[in-house]
C-alpha atoms as a PDB file:
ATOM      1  CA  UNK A   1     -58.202 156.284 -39.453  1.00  0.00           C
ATOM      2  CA  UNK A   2     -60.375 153.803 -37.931  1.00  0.00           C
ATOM      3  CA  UNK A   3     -60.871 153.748 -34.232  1.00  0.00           C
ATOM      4  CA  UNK A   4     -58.817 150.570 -32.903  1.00  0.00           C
ATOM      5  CA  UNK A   5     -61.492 150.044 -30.473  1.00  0.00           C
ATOM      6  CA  UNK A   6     -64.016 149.140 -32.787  1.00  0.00           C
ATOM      7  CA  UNK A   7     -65.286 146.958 -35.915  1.00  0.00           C
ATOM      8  CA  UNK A   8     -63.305 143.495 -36.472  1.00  0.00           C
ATOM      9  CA  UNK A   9     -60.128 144.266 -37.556  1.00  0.00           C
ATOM     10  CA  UNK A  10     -59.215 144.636 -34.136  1.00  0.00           C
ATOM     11  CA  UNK A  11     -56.746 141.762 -32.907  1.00  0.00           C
ATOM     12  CA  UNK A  12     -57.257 140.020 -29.205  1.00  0.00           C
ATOM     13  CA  UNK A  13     -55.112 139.004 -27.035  1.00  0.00           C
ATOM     14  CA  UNK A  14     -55.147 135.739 -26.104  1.00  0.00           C
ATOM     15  CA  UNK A  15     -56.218 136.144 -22.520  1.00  0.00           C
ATOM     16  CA  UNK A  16     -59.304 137.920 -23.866  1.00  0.00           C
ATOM     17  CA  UNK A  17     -61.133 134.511 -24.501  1.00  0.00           C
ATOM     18  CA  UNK A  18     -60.424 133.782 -20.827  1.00  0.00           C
ATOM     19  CA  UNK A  19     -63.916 132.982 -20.036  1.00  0.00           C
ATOM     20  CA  UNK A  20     -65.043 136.045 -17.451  1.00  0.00           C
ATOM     21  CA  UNK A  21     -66.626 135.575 -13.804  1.00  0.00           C
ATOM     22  CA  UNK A  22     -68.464 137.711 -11.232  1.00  0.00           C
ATOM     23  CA  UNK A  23     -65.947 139.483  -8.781  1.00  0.00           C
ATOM     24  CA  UNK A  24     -66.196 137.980  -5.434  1.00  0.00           C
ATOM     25  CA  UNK A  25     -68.056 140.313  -2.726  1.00  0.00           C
ATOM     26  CA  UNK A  26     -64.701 141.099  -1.833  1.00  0.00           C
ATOM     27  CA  UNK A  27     -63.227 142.354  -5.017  1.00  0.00           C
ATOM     28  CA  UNK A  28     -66.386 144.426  -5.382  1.00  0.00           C
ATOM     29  CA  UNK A  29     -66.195 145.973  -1.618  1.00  0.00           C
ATOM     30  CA  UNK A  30     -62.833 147.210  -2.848  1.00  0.00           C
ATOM     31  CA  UNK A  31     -64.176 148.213  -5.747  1.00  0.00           C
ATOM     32  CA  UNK A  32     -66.626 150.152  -3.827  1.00  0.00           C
ATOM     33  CA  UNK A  33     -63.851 151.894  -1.458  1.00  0.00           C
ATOM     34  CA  UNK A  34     -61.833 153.035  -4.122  1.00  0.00           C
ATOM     35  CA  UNK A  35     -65.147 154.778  -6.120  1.00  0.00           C
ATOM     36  CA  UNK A  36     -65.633 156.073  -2.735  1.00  0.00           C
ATOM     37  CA  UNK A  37     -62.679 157.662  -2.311  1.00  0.00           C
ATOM     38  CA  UNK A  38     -62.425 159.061  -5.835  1.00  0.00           C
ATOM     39  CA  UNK A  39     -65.914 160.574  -5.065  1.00  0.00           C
ATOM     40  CA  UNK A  40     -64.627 162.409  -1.545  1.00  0.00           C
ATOM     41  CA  UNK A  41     -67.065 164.440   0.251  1.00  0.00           C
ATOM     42  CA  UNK A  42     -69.036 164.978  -3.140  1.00  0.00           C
ATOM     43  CA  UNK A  43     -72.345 164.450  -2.473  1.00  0.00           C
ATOM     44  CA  UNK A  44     -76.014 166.790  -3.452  1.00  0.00           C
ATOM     45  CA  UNK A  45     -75.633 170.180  -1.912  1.00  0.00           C
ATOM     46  CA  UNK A  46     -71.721 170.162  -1.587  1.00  0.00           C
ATOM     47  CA  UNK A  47     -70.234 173.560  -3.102  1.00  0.00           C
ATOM     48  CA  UNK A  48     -66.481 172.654  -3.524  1.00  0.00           C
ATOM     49  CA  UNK A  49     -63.395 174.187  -5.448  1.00  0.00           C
ATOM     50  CA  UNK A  50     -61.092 173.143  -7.607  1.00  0.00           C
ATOM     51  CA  UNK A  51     -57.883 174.624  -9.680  1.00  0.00           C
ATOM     52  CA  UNK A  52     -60.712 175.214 -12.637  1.00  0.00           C
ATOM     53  CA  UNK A  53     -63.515 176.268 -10.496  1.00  0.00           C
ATOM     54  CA  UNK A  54     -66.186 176.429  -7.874  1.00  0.00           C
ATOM     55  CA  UNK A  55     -68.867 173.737  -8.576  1.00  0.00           C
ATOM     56  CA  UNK A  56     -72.188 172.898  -6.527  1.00  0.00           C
ATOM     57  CA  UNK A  57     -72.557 169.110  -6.609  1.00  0.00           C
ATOM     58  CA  UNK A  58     -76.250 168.030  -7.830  1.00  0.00           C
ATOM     59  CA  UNK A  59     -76.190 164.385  -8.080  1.00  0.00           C
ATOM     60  CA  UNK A  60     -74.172 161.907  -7.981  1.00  0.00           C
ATOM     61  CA  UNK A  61     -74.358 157.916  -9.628  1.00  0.00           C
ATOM     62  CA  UNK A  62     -72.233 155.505  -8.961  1.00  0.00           C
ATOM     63  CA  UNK A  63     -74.450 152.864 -11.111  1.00  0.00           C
ATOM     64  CA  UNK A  64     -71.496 151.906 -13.486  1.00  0.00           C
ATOM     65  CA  UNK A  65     -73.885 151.573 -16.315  1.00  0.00           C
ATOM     66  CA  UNK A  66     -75.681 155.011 -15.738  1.00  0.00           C
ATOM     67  CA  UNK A  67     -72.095 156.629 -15.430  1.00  0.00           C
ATOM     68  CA  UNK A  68     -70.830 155.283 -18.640  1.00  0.00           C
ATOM     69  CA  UNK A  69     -74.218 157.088 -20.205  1.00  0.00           C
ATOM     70  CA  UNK A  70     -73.688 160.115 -18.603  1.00  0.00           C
ATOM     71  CA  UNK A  71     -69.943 160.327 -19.596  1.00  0.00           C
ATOM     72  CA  UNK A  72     -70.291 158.758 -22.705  1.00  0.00           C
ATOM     73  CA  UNK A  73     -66.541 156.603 -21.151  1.00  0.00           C
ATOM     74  CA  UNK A  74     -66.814 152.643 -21.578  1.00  0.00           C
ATOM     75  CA  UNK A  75     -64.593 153.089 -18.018  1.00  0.00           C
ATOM     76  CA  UNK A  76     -66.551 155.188 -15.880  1.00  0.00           C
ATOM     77  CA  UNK A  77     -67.030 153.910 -12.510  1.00  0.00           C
ATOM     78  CA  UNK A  78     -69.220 157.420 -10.885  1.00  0.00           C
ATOM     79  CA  UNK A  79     -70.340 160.372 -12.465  1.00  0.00           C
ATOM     80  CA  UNK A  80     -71.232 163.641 -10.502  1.00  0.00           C
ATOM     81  CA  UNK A  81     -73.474 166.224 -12.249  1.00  0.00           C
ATOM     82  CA  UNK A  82     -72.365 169.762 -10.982  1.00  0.00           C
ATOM     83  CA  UNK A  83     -73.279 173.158 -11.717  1.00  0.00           C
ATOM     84  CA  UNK A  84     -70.225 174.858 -12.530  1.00  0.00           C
ATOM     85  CA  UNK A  85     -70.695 178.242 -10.331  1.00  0.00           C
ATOM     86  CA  UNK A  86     -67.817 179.467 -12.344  1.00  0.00           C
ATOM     87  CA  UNK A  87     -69.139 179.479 -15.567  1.00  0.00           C
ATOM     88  CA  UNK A  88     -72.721 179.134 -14.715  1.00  0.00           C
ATOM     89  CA  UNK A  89     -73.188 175.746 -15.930  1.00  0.00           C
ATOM     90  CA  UNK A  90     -74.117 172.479 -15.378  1.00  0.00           C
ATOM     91  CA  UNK A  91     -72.316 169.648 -16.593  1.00  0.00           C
ATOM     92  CA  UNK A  92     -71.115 165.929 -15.543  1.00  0.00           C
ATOM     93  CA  UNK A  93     -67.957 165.514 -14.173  1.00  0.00           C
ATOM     94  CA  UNK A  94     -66.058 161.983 -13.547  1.00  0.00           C
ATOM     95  CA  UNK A  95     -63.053 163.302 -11.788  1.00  0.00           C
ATOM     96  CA  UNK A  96     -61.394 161.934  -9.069  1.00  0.00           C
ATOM     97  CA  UNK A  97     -61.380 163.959  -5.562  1.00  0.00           C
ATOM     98  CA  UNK A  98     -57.697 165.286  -4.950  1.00  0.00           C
ATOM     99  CA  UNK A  99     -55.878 166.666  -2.568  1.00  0.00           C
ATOM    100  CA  UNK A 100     -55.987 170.288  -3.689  1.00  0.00           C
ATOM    101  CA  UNK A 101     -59.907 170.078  -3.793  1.00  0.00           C
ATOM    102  CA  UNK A 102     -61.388 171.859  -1.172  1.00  0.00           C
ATOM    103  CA  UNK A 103     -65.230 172.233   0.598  1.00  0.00           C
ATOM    104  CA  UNK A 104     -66.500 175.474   0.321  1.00  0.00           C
ATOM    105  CA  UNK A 105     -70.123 174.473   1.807  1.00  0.00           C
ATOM    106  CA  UNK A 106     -70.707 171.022   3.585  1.00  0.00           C
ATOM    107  CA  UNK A 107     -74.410 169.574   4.084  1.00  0.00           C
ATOM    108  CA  UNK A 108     -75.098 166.677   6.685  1.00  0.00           C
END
């Protein structure tokens, strides 16, 4: 089955020919707020938990274009590269910060 996302056969909508324009500074401040929060208190040196795990935050992007790399996700906004202290990996993680999440080890 081909991927709808791709090749020509895909059909557009008709607002897709809407000719695009740069987001105001105001759409992108919001834009900014709401990466912010999705990020949370993740930043290098953070050790954090989760419902899958204990992870030490190692870097984190929020260059849109960087993140989609990383993720390989045409969405991706941030990406956070982690090593998983549960499994003893490290991996990149795109997940928003919840309210189960929880700071093991803050840095200033």
């Amino acid at each position: 089955m081909q991927d709808p996302t791709q090749g020509a056969d895909m059909a557009l909508h008709p607002r897709d020919n809407v000719t695009r324009v740069h987001p105001d500074s105001g759409v992108s401040e919001a834009l900014r707020r709401v990466v912010a929060g999705q990020i949370g208190p993740r930043k290098p040196g953070v050790v954090y938990s989760t419902a899958d795990g204990v992870y030490e935050v190692l870097d984190v992007t929020t260059d849109r274009d960087e993140a989609r790399r990383i993720l390989k996700r045409r969405t991706a906004q941030f990406a956070i590269i982690v090593h998983d202290r549960t499994a003893d990996t490290i991996g990149a993680i795109g997940t928003a910060w919840t309210g189960t999440d929880r700071v093991i080890k803050a840095v200033a």
